[in-house]
PDBML (XML) file of the C-alpha atoms, coordinates in Angstrom:
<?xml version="1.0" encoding="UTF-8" ?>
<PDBx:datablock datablockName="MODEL"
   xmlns:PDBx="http://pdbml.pdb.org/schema/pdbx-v50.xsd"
   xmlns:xsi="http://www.w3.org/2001/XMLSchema-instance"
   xsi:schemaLocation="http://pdbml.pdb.org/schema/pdbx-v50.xsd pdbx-v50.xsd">
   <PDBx:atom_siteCategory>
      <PDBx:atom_site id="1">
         <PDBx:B_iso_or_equiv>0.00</PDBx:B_iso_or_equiv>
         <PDBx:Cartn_x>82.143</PDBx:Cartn_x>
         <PDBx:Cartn_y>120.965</PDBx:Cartn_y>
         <PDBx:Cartn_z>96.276</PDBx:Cartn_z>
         <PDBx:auth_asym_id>A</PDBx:auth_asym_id>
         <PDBx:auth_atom_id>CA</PDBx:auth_atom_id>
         <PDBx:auth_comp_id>UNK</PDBx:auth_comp_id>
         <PDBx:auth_seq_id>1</PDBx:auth_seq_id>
         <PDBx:group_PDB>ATOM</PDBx:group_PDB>
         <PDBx:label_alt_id xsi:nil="true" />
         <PDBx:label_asym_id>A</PDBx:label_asym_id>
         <PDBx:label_atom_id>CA</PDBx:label_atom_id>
         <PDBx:label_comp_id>UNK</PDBx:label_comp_id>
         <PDBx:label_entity_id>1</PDBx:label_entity_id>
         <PDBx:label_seq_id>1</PDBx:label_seq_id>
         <PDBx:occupancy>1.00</PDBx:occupancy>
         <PDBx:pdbx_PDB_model_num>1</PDBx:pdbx_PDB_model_num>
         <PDBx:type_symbol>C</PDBx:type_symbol>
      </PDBx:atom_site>
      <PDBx:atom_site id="2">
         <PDBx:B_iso_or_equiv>0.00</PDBx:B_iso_or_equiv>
         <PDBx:Cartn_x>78.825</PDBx:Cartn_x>
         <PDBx:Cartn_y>121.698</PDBx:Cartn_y>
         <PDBx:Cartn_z>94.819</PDBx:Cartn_z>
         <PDBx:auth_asym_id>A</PDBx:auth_asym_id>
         <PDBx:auth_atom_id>CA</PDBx:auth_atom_id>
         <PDBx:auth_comp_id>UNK</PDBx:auth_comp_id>
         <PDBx:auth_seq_id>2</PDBx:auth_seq_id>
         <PDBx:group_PDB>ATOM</PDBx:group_PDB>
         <PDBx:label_alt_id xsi:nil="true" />
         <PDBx:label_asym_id>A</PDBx:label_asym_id>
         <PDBx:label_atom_id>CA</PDBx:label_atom_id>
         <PDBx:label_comp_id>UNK</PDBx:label_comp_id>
         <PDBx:label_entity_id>1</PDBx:label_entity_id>
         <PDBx:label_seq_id>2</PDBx:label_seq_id>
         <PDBx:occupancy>1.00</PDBx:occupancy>
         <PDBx:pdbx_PDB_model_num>1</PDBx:pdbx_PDB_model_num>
         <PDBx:type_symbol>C</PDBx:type_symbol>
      </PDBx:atom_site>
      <PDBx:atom_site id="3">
         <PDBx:B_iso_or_equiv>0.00</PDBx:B_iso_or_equiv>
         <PDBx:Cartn_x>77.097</PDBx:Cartn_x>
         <PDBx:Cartn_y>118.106</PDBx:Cartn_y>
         <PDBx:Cartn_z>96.086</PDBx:Cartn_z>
         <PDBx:auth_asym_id>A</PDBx:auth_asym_id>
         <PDBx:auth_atom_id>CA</PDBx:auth_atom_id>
         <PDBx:auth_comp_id>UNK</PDBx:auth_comp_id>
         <PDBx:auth_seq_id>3</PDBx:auth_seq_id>
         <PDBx:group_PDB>ATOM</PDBx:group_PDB>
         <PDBx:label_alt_id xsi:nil="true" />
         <PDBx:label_asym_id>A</PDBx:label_asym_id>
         <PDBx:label_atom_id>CA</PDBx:label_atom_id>
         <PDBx:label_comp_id>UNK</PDBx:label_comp_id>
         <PDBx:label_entity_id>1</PDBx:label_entity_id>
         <PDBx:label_seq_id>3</PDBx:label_seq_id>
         <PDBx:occupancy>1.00</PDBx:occupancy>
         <PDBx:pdbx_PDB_model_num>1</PDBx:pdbx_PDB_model_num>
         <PDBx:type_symbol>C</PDBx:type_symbol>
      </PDBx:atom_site>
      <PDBx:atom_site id="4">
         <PDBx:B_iso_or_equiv>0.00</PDBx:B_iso_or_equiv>
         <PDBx:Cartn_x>79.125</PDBx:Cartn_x>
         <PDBx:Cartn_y>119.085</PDBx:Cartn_y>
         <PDBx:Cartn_z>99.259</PDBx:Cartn_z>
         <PDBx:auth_asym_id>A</PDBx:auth_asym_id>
         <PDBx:auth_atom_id>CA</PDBx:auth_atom_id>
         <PDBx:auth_comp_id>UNK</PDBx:auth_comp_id>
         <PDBx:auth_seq_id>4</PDBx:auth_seq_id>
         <PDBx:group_PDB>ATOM</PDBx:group_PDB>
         <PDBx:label_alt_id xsi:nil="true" />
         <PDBx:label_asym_id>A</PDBx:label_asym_id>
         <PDBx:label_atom_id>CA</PDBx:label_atom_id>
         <PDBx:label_comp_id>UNK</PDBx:label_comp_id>
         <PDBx:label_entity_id>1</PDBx:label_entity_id>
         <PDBx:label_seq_id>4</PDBx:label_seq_id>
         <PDBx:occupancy>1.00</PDBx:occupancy>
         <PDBx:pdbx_PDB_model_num>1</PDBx:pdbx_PDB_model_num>
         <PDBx:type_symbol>C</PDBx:type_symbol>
      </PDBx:atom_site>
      <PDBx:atom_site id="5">
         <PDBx:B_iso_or_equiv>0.00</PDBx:B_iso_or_equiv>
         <PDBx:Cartn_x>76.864</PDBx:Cartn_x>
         <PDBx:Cartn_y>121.847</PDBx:Cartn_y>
         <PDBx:Cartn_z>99.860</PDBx:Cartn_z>
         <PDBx:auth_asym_id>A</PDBx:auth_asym_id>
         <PDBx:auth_atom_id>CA</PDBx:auth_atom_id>
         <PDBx:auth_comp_id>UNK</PDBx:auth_comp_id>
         <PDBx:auth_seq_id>5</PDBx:auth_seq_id>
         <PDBx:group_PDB>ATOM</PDBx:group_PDB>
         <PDBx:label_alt_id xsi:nil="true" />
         <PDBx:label_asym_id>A</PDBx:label_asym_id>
         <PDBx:label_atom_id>CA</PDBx:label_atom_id>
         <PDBx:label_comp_id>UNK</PDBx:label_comp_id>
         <PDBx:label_entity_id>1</PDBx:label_entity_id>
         <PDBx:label_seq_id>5</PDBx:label_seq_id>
         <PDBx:occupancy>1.00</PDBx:occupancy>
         <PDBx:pdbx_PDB_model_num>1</PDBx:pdbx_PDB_model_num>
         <PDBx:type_symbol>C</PDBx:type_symbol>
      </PDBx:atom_site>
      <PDBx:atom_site id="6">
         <PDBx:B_iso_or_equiv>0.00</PDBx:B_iso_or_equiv>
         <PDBx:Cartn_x>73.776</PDBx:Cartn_x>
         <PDBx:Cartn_y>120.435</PDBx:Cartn_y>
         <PDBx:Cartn_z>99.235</PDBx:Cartn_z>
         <PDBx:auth_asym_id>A</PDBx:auth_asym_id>
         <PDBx:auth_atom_id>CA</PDBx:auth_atom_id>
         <PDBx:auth_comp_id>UNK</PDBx:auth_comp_id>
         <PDBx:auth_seq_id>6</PDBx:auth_seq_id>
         <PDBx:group_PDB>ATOM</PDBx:group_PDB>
         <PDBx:label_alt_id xsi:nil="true" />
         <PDBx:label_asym_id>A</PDBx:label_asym_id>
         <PDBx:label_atom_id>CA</PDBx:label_atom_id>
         <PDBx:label_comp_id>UNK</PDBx:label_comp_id>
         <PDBx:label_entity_id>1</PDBx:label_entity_id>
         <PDBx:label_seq_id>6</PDBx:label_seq_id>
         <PDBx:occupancy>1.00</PDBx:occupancy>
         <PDBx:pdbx_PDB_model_num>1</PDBx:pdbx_PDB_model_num>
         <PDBx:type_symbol>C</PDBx:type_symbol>
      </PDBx:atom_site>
      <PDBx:atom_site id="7">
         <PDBx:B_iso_or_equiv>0.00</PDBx:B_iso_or_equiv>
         <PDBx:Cartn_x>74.594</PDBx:Cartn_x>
         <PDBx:Cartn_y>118.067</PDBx:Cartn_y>
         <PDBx:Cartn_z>101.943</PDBx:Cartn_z>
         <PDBx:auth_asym_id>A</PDBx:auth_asym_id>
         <PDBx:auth_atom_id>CA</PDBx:auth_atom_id>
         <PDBx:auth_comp_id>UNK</PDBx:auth_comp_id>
         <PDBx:auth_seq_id>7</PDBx:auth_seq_id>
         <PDBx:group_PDB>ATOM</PDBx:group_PDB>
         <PDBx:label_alt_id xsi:nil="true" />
         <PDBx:label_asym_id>A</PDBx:label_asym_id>
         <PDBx:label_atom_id>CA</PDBx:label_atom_id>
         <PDBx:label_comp_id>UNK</PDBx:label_comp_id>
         <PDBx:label_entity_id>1</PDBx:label_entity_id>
         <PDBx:label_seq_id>7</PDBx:label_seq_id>
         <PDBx:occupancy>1.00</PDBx:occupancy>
         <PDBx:pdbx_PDB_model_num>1</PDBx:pdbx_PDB_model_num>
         <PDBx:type_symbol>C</PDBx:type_symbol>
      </PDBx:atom_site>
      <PDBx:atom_site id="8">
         <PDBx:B_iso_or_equiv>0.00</PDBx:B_iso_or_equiv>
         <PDBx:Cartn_x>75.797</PDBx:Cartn_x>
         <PDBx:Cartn_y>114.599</PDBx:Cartn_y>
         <PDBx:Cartn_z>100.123</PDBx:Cartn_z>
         <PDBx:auth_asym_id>A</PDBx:auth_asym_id>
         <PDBx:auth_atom_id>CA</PDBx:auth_atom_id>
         <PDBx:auth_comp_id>UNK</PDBx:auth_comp_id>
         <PDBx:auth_seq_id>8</PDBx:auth_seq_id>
         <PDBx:group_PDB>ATOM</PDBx:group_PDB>
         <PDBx:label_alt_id xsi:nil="true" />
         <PDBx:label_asym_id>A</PDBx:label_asym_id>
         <PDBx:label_atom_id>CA</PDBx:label_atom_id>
         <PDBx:label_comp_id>UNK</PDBx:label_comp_id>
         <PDBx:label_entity_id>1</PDBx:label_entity_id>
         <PDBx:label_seq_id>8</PDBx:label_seq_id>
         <PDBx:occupancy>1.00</PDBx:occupancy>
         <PDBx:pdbx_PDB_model_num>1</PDBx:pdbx_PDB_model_num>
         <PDBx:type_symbol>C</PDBx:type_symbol>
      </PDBx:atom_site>
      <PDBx:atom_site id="9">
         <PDBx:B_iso_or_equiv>0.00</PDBx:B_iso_or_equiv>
         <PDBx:Cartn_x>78.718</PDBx:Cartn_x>
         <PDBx:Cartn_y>112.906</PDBx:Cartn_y>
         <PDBx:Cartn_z>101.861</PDBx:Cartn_z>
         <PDBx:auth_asym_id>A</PDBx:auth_asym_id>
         <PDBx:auth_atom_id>CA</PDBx:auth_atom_id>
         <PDBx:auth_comp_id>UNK</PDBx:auth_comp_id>
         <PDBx:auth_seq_id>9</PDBx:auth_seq_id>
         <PDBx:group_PDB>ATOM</PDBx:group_PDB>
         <PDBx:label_alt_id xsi:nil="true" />
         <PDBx:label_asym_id>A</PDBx:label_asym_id>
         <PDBx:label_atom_id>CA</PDBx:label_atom_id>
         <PDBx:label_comp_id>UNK</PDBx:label_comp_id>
         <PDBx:label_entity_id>1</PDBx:label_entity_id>
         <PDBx:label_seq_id>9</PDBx:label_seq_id>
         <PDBx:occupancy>1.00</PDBx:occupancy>
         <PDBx:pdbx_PDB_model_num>1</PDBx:pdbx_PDB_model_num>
         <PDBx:type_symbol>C</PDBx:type_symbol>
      </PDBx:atom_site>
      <PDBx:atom_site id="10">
         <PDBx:B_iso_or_equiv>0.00</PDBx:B_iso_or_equiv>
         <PDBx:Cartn_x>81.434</PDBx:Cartn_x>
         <PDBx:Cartn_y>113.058</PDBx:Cartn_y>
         <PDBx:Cartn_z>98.895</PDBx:Cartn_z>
         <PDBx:auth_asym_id>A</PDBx:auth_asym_id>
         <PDBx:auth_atom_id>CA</PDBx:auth_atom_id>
         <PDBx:auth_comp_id>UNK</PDBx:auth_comp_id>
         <PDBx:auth_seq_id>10</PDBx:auth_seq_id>
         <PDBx:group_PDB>ATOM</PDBx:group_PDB>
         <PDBx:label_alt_id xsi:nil="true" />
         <PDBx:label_asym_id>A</PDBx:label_asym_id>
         <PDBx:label_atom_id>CA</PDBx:label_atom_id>
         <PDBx:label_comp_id>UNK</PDBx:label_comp_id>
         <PDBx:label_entity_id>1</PDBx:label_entity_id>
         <PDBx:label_seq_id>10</PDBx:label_seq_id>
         <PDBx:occupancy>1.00</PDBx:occupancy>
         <PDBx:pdbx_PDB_model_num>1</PDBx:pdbx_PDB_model_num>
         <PDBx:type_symbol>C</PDBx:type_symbol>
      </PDBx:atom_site>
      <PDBx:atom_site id="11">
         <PDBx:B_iso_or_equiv>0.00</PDBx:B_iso_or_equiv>
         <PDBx:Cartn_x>84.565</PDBx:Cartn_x>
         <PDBx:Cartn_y>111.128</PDBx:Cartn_y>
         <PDBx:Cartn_z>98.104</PDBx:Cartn_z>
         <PDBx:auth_asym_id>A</PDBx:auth_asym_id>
         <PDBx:auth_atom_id>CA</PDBx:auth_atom_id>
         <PDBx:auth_comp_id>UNK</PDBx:auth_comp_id>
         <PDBx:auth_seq_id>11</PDBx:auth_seq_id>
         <PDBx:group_PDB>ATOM</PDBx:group_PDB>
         <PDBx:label_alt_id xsi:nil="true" />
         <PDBx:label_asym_id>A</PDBx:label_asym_id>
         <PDBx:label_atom_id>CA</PDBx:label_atom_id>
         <PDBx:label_comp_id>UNK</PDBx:label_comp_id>
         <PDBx:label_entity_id>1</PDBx:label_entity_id>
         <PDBx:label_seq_id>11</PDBx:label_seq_id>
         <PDBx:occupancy>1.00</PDBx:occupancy>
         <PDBx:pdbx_PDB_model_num>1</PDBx:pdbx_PDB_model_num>
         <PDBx:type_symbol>C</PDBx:type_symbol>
      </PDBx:atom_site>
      <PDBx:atom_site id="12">
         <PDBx:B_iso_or_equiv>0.00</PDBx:B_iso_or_equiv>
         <PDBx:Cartn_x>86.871</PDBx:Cartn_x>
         <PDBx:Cartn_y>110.615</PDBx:Cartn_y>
         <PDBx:Cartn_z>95.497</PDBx:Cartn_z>
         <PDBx:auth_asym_id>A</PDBx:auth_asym_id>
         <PDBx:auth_atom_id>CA</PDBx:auth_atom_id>
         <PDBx:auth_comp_id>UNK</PDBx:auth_comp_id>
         <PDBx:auth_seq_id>12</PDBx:auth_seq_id>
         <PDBx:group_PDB>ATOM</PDBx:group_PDB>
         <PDBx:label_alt_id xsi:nil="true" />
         <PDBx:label_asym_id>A</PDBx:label_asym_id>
         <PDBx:label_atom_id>CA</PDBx:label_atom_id>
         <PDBx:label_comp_id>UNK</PDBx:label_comp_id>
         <PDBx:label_entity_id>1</PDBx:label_entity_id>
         <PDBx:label_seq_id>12</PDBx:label_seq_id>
         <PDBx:occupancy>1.00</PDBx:occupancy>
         <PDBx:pdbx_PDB_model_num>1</PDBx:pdbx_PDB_model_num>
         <PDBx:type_symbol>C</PDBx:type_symbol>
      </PDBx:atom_site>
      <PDBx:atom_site id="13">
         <PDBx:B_iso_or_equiv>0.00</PDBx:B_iso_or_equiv>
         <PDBx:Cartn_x>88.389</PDBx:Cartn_x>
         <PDBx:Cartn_y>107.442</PDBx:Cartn_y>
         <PDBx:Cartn_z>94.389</PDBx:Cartn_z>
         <PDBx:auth_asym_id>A</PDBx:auth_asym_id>
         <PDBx:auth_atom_id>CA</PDBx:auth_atom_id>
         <PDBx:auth_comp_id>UNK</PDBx:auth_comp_id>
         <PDBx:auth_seq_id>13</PDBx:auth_seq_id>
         <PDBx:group_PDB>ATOM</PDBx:group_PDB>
         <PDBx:label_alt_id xsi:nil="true" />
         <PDBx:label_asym_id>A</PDBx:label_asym_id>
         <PDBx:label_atom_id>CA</PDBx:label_atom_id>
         <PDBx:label_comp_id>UNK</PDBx:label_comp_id>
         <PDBx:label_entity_id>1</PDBx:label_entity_id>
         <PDBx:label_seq_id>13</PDBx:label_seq_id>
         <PDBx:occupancy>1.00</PDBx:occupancy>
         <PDBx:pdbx_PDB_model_num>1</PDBx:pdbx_PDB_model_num>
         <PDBx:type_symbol>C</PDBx:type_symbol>
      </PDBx:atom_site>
      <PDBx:atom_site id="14">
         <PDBx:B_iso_or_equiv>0.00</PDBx:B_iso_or_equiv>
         <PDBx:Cartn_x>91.051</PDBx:Cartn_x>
         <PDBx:Cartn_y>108.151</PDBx:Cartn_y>
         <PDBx:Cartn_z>91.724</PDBx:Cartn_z>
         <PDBx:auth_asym_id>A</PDBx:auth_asym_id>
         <PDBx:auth_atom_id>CA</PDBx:auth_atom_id>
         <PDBx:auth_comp_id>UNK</PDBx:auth_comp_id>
         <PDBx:auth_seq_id>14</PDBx:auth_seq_id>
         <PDBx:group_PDB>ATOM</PDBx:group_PDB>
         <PDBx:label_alt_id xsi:nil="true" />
         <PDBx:label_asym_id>A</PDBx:label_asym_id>
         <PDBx:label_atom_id>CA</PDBx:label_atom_id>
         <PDBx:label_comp_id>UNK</PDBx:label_comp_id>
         <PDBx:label_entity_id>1</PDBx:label_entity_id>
         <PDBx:label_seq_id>14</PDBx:label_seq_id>
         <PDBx:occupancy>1.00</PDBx:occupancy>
         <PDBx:pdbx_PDB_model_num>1</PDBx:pdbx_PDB_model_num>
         <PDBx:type_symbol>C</PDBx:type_symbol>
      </PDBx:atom_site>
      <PDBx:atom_site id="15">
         <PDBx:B_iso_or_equiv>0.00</PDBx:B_iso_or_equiv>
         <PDBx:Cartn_x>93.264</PDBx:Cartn_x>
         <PDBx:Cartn_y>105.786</PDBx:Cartn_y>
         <PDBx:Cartn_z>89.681</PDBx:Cartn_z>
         <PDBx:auth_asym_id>A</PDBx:auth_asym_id>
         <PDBx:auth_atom_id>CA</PDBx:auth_atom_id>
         <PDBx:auth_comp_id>UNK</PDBx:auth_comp_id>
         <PDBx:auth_seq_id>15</PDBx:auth_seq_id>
         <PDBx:group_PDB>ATOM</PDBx:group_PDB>
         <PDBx:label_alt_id xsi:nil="true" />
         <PDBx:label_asym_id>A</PDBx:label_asym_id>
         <PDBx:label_atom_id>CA</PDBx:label_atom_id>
         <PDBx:label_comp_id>UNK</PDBx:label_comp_id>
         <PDBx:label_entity_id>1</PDBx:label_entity_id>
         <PDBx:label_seq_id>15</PDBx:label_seq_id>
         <PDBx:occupancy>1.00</PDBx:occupancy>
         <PDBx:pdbx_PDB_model_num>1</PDBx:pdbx_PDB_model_num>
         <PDBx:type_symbol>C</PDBx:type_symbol>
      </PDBx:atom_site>
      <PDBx:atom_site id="16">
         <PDBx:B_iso_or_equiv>0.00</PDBx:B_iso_or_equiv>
         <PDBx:Cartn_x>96.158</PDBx:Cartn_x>
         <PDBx:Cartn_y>107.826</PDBx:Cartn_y>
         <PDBx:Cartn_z>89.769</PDBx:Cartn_z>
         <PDBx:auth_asym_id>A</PDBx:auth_asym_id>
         <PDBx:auth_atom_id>CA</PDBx:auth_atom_id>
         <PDBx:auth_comp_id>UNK</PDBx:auth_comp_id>
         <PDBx:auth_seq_id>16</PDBx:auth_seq_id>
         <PDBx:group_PDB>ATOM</PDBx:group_PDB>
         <PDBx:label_alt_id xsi:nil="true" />
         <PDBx:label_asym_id>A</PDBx:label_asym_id>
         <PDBx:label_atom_id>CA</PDBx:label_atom_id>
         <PDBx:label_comp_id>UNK</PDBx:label_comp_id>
         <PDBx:label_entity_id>1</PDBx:label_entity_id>
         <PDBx:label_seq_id>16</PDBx:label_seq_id>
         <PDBx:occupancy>1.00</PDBx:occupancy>
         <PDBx:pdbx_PDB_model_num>1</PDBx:pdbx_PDB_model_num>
         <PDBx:type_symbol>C</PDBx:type_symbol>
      </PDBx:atom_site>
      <PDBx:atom_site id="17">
         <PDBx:B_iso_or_equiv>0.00</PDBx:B_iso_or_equiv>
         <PDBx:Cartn_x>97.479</PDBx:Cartn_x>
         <PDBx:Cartn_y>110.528</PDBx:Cartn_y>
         <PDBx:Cartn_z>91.807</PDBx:Cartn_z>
         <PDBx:auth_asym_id>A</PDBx:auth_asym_id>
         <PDBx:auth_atom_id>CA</PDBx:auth_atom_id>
         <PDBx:auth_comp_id>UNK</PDBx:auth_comp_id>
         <PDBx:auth_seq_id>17</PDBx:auth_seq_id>
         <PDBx:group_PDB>ATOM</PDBx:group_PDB>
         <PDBx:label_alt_id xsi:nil="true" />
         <PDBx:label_asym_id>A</PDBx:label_asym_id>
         <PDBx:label_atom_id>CA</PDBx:label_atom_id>
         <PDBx:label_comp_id>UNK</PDBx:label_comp_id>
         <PDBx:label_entity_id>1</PDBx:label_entity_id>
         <PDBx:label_seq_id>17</PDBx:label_seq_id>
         <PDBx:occupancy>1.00</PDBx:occupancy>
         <PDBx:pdbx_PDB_model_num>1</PDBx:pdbx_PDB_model_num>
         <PDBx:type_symbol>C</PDBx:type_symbol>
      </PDBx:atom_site>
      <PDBx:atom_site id="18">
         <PDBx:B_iso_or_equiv>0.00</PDBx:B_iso_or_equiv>
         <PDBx:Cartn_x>97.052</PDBx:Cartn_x>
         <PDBx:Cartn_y>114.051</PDBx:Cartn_y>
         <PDBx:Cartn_z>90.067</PDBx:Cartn_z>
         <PDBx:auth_asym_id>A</PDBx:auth_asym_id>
         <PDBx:auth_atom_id>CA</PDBx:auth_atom_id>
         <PDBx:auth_comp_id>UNK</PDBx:auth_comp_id>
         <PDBx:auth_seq_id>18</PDBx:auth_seq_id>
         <PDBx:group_PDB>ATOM</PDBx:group_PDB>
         <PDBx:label_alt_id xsi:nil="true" />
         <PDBx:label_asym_id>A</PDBx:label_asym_id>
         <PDBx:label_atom_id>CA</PDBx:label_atom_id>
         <PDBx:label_comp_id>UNK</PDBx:label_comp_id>
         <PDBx:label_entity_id>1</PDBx:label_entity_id>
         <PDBx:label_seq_id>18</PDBx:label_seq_id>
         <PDBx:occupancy>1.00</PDBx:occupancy>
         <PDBx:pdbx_PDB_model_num>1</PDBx:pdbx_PDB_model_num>
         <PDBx:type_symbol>C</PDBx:type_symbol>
      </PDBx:atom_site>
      <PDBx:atom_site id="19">
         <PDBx:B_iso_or_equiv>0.00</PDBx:B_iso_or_equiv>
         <PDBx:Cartn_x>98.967</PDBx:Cartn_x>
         <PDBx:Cartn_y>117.356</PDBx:Cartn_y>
         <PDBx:Cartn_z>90.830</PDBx:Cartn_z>
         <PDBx:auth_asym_id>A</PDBx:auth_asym_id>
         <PDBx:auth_atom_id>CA</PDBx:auth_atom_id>
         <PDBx:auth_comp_id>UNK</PDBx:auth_comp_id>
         <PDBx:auth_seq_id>19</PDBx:auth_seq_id>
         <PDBx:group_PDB>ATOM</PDBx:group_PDB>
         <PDBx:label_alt_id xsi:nil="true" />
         <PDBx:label_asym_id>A</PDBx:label_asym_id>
         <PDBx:label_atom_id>CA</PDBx:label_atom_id>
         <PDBx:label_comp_id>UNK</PDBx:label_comp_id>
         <PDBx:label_entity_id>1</PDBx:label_entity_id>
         <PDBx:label_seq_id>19</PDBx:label_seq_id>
         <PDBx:occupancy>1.00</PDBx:occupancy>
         <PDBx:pdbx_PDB_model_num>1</PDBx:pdbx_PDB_model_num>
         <PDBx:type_symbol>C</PDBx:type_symbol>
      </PDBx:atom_site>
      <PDBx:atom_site id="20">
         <PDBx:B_iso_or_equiv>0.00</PDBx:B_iso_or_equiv>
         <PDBx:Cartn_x>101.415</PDBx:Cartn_x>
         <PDBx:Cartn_y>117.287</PDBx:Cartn_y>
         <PDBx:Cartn_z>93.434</PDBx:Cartn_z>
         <PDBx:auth_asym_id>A</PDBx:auth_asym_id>
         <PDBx:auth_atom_id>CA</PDBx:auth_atom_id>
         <PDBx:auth_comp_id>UNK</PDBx:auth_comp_id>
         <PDBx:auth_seq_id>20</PDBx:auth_seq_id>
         <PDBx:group_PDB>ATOM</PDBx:group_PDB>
         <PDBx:label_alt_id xsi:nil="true" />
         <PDBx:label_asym_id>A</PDBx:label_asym_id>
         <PDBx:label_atom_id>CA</PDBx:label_atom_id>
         <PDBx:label_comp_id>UNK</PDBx:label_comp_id>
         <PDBx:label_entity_id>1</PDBx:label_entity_id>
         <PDBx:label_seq_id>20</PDBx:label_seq_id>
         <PDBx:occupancy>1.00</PDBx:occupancy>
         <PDBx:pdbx_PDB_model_num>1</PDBx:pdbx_PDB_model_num>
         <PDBx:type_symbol>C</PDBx:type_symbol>
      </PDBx:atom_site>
      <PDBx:atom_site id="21">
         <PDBx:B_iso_or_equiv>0.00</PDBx:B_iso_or_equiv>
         <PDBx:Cartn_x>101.243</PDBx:Cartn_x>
         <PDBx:Cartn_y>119.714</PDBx:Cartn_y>
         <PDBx:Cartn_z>96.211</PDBx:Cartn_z>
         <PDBx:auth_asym_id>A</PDBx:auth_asym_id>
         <PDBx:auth_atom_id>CA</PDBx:auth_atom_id>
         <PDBx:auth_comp_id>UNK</PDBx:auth_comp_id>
         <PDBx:auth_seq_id>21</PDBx:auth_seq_id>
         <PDBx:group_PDB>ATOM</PDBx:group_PDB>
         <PDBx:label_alt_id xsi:nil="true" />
         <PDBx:label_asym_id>A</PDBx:label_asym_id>
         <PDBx:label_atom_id>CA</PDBx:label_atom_id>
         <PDBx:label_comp_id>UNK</PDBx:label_comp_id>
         <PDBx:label_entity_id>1</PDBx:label_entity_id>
         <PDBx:label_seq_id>21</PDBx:label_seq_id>
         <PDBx:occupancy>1.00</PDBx:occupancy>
         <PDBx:pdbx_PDB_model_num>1</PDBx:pdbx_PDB_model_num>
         <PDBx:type_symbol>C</PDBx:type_symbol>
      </PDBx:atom_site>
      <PDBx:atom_site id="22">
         <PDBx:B_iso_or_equiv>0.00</PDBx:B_iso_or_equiv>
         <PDBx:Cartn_x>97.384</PDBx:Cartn_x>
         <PDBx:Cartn_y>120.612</PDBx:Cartn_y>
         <PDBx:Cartn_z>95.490</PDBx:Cartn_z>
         <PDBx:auth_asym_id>A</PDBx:auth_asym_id>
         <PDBx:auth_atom_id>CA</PDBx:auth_atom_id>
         <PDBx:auth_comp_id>UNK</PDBx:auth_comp_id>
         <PDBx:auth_seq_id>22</PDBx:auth_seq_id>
         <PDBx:group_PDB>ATOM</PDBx:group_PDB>
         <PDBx:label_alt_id xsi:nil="true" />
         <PDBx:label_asym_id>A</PDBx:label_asym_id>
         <PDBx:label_atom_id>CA</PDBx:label_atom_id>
         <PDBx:label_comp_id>UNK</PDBx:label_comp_id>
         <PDBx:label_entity_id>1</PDBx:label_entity_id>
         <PDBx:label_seq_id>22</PDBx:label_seq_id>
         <PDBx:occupancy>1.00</PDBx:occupancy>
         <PDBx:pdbx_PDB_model_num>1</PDBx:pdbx_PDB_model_num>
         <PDBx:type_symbol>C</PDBx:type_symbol>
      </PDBx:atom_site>
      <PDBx:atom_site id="23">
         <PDBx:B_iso_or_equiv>0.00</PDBx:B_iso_or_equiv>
         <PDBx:Cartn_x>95.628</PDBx:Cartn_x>
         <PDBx:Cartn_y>120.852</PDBx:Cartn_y>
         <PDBx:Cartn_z>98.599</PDBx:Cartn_z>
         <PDBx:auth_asym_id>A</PDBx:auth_asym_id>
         <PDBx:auth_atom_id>CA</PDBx:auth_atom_id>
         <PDBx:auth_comp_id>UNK</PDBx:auth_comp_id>
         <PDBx:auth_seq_id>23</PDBx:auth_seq_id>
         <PDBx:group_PDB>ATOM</PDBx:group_PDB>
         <PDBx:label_alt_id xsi:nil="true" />
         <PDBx:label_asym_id>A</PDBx:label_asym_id>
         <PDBx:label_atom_id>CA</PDBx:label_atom_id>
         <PDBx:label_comp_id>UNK</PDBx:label_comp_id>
         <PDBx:label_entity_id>1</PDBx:label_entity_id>
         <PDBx:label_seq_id>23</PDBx:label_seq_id>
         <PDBx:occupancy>1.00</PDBx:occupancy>
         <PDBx:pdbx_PDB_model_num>1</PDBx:pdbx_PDB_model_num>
         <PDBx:type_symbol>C</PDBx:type_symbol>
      </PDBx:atom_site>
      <PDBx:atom_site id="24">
         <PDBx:B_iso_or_equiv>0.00</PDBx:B_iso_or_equiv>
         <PDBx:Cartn_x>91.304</PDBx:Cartn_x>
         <PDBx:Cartn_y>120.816</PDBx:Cartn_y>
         <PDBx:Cartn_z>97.132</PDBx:Cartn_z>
         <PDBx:auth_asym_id>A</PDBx:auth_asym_id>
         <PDBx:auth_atom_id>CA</PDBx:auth_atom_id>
         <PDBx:auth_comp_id>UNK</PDBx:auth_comp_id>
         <PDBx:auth_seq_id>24</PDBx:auth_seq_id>
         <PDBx:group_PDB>ATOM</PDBx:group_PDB>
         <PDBx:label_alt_id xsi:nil="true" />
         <PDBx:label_asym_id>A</PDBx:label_asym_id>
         <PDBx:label_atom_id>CA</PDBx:label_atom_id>
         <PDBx:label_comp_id>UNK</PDBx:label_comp_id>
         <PDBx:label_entity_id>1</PDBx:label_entity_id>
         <PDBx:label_seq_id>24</PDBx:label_seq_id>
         <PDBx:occupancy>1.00</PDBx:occupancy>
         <PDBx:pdbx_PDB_model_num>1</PDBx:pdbx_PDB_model_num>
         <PDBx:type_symbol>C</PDBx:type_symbol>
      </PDBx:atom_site>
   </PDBx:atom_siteCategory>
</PDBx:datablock>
């Protein structure tokens, strides 16, 4: 969220699925 704000386009790429029902 921080680089978010500073203006970088961010994504995640994650092996696995973390905590269900988490909405970041």
């Amino acid at each position: 969220k921080g680089l978010s704000n500073l203006g970088h386009d961010v994504k995640v790429l994650a092996v696995y699925k973390g905590a269900k029902g988490e909405e970041v």
